[in-house]
Protein backbone atom coordinates (compact mmCIF):
# COMPACT_ATOMS: atom_id res chain seq x y z
CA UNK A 1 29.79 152.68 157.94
CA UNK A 2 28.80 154.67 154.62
CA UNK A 3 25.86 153.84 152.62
CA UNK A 4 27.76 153.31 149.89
CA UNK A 5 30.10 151.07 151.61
CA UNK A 6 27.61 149.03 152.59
CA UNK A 7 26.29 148.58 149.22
CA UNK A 8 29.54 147.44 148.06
CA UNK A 9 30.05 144.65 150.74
CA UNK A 10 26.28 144.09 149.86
CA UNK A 11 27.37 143.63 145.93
CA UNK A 12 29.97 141.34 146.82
CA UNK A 13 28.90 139.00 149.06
CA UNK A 14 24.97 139.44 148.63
CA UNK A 15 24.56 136.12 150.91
CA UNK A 16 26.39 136.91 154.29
CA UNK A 17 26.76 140.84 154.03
CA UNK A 18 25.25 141.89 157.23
CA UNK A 19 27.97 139.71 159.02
CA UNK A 20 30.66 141.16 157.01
CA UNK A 21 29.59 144.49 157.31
CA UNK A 22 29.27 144.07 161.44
CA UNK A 23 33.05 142.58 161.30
CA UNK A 24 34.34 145.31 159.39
CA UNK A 25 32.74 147.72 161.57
CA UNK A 26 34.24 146.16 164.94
CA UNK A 27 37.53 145.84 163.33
CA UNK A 28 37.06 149.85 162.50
CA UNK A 29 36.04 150.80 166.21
CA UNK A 30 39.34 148.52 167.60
CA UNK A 31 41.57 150.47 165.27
CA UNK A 32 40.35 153.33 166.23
CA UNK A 33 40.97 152.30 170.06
CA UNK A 34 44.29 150.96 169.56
CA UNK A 35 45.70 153.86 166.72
CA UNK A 36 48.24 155.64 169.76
CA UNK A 37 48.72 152.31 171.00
CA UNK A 38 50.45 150.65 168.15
CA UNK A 39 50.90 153.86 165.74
CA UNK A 40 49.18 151.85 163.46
CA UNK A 41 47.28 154.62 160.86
CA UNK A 42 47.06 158.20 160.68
CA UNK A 43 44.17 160.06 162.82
CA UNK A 44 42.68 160.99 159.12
CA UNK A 45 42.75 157.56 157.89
CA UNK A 46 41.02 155.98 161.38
CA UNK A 47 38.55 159.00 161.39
CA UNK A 48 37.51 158.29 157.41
CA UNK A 49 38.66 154.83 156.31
CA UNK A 50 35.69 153.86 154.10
CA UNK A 51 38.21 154.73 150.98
CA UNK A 52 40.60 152.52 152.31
CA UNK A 53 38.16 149.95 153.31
CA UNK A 54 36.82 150.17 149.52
CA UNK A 55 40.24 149.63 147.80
CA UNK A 56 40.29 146.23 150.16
CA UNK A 57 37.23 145.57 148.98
CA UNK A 58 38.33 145.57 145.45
CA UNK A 59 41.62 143.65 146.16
CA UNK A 60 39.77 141.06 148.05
CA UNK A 61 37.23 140.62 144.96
CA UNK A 62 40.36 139.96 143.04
CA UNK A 63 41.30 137.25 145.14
CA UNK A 64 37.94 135.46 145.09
CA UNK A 65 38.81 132.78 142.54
CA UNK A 66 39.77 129.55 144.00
CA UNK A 67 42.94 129.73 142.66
CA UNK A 68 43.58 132.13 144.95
CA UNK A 69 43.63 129.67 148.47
CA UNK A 70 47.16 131.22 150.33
CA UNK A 71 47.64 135.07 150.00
CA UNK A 72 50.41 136.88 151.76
CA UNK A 73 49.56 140.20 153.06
CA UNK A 74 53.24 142.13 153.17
CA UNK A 75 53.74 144.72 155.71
CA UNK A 76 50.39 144.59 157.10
CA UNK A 77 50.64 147.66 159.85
CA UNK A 78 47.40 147.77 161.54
CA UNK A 79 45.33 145.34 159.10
CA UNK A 80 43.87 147.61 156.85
CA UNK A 81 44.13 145.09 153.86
CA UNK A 82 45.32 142.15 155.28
CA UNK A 83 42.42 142.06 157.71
CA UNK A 84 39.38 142.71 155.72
CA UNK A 85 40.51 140.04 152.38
CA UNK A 86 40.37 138.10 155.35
CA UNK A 87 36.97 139.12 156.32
CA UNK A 88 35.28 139.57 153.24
CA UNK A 89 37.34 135.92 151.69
CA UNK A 90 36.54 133.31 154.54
CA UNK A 91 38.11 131.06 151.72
CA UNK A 92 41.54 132.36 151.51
CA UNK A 93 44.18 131.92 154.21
CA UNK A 94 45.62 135.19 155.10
CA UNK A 95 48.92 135.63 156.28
CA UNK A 96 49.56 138.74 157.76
CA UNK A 97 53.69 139.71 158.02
CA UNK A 98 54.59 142.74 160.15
CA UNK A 99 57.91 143.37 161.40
CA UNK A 100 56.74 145.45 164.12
CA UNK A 101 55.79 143.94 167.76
CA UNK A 102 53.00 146.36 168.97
CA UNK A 103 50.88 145.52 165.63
CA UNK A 104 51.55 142.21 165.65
CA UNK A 105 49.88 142.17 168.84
CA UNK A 106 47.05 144.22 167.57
CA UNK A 107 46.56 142.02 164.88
CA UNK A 108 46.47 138.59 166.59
CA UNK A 109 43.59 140.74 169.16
CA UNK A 110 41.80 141.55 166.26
CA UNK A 111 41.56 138.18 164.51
CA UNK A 112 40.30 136.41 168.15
CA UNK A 113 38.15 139.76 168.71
CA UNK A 114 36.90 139.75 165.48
CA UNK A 115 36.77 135.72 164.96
CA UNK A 116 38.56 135.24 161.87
CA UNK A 117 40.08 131.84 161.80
CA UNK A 118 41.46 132.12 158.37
CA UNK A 119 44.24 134.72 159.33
CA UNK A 120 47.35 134.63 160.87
CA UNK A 121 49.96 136.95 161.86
CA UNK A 122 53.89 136.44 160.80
CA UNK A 123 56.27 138.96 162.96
CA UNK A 124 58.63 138.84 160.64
CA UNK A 125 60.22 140.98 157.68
CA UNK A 126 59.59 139.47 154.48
CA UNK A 127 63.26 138.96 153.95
CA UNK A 128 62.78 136.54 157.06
CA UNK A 129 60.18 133.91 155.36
CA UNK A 130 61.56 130.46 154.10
CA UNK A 131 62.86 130.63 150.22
CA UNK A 132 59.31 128.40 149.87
CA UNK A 133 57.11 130.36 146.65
CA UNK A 134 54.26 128.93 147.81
CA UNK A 135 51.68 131.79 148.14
CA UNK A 136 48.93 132.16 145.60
CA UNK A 137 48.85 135.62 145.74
CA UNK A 138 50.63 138.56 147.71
CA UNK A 139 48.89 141.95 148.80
CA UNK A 140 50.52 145.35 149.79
CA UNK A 141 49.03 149.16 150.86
CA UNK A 142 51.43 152.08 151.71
CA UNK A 143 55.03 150.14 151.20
CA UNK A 144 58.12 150.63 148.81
CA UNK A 145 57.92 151.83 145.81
CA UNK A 146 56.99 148.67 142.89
CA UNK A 147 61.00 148.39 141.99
CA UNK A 148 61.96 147.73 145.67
CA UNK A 149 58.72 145.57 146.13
CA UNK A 150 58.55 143.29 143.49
CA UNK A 151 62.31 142.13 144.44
CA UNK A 152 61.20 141.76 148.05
CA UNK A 153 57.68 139.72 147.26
CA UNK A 154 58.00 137.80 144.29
CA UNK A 155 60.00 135.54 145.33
CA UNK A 156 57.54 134.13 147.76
CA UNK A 157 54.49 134.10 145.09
CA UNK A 158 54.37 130.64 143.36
CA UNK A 159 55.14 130.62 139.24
CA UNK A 160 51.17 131.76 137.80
CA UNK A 161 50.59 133.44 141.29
CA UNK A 162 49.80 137.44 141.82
CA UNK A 163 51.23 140.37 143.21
CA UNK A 164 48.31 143.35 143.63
CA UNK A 165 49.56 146.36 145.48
CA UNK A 166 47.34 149.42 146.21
CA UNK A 167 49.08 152.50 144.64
CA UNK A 168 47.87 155.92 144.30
CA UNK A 169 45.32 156.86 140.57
CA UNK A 170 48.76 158.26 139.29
CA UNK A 171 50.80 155.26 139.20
CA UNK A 172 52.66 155.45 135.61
CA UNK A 173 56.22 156.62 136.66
CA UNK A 174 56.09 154.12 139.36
CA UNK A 175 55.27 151.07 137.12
CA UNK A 176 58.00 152.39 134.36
CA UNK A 177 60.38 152.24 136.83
CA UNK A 178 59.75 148.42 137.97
CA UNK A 179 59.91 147.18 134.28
CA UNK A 180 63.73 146.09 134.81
CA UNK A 181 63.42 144.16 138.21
CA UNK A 182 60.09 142.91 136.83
CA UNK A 183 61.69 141.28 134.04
CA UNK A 184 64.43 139.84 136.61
CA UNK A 185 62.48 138.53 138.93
CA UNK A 186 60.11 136.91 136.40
CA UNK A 187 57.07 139.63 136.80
CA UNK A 188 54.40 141.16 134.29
CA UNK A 189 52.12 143.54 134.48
CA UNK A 190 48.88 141.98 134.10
CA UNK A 191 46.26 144.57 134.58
CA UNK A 192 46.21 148.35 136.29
CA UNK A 193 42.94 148.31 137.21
CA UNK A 194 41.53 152.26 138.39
CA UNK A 195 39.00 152.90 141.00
CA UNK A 196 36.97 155.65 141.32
CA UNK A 197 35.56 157.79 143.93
CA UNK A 198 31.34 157.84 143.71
CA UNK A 199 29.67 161.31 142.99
CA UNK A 200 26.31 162.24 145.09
CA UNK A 201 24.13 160.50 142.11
CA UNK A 202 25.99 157.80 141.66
CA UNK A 203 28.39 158.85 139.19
CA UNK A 204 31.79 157.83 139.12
CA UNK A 205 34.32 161.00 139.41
CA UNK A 206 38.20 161.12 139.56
CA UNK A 207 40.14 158.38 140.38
CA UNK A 208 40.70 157.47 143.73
CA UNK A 209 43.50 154.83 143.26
CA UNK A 210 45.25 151.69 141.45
CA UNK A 211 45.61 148.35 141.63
CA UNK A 212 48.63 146.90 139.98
CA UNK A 213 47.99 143.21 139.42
CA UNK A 214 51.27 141.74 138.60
CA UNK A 215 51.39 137.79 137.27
CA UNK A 216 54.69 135.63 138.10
CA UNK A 217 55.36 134.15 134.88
CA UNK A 218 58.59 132.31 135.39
CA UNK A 219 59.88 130.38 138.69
CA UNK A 220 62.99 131.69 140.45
CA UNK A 221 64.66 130.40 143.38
CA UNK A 222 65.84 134.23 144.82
CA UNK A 223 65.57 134.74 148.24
CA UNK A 224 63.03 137.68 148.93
CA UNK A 225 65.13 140.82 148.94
CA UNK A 226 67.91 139.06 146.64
CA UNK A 227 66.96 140.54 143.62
CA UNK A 228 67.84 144.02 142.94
CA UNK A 229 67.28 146.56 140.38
CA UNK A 230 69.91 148.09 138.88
CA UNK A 231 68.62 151.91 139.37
């Protein structure tokens, strides 16, 4: 793992880094094992994933207050985000919900190989889960587009919860878009918050991506999927 990885984890959690830090590197080495297996991230992505690993980083530092106890992790693929909040938040109870069978199983090997009790994996679409808005806080990398998402998740985030999703550093269009199903399915933006790649001396440089923090500010009893935008 990257120096500057390290030191990130280290900033973080400056008690019970080293563990952390072994964990995420395990979880690395069984991705890359298991990548043709499951198809579960690009051959780029496996080969340099400390910028992904970063961005979950941030998301999971997000999630830290206590608030924060059940987060839903929606379309989790091969556990990229999902499986390192879970790591670096031994507080929160991850669920992970994946559609697909193969990562499924990869992602109930990695949480025995790995021992992290406070995941578990959902096969399921998010359309499937209970019309129960119970979750503190929902999580997404590499899905729909915000107006298709925020239909989809909201519904299962509880009134005052979150919805953070990992978009690219040029995110405006996107968020523009979403301001009509936000309003319908009781959504506001609450914070785009931009991170930065590191320079050689330290120095921050372009951005690298966004997090779109979302607050659910009124209840609704939509199924997820049921609400629909009208572009």
């Amino acid at each position: 793992m990257e120096r500057w990885l390290v030191e990130l984890v280290k900033k973080y959690s400056p008690q019970d880094w080293e563990s952390k830090v072994e964990k995420l590197e395990q979880y690395v080495r069984l991705l890359e094992a298991k990548r043709k297996w499951g198809n579960l991230a690009s051959r780029a992505l496996v080969e340099k994933p400390s910028t992904a690993l970063a961005d979950s980083i941030e998301v999971a530092r997000l999630l830290e207050p206590a608030e924060h106890e059940k987060v839903v992790d929606v379309g989790s693929g091969g556990g990229l985000l999902g499986l390192v909040v879970a790591v670096m938040c031994p507080r929160v109870r991850v669920s992970l919900v994946e559609p697909n069978a193969r990562k499924c199983t990869f992602l109930a090997e990695a949480i025995g190989s790995l021992g992290i009790p406070n995941a578990e994996v959902v096969c399921s679409r998010i359309e499937g889960l209970p019309v129960d808005p119970s979750f503190d806080a929902a999580i997404t990398r590499a899905t729909g587009k915000l107006e298709v998402m925020v239909g989809r998740i909201l519904p299962v985030v509880r009134k005052g919860g979150i919805f953070v999703s990992v978009k690219g550093p040029g995110c405006e269009s996107e968020i523009a878009s979403a301001q009509d199903i936000l309003a319908k399915a009781g959504g506001e933006i609450l914070e785009v918050r931009r991170l930065f790649l590191e320079g050689k001396d330290g120095e921050l440089s372009e951005a690298r991506a966004s997090l779109v923090v979302i607050r659910k500010v009124k209840a609704s009893t939509e199924k997820p999927g049921d609400v629909e935008s009208e572009r």
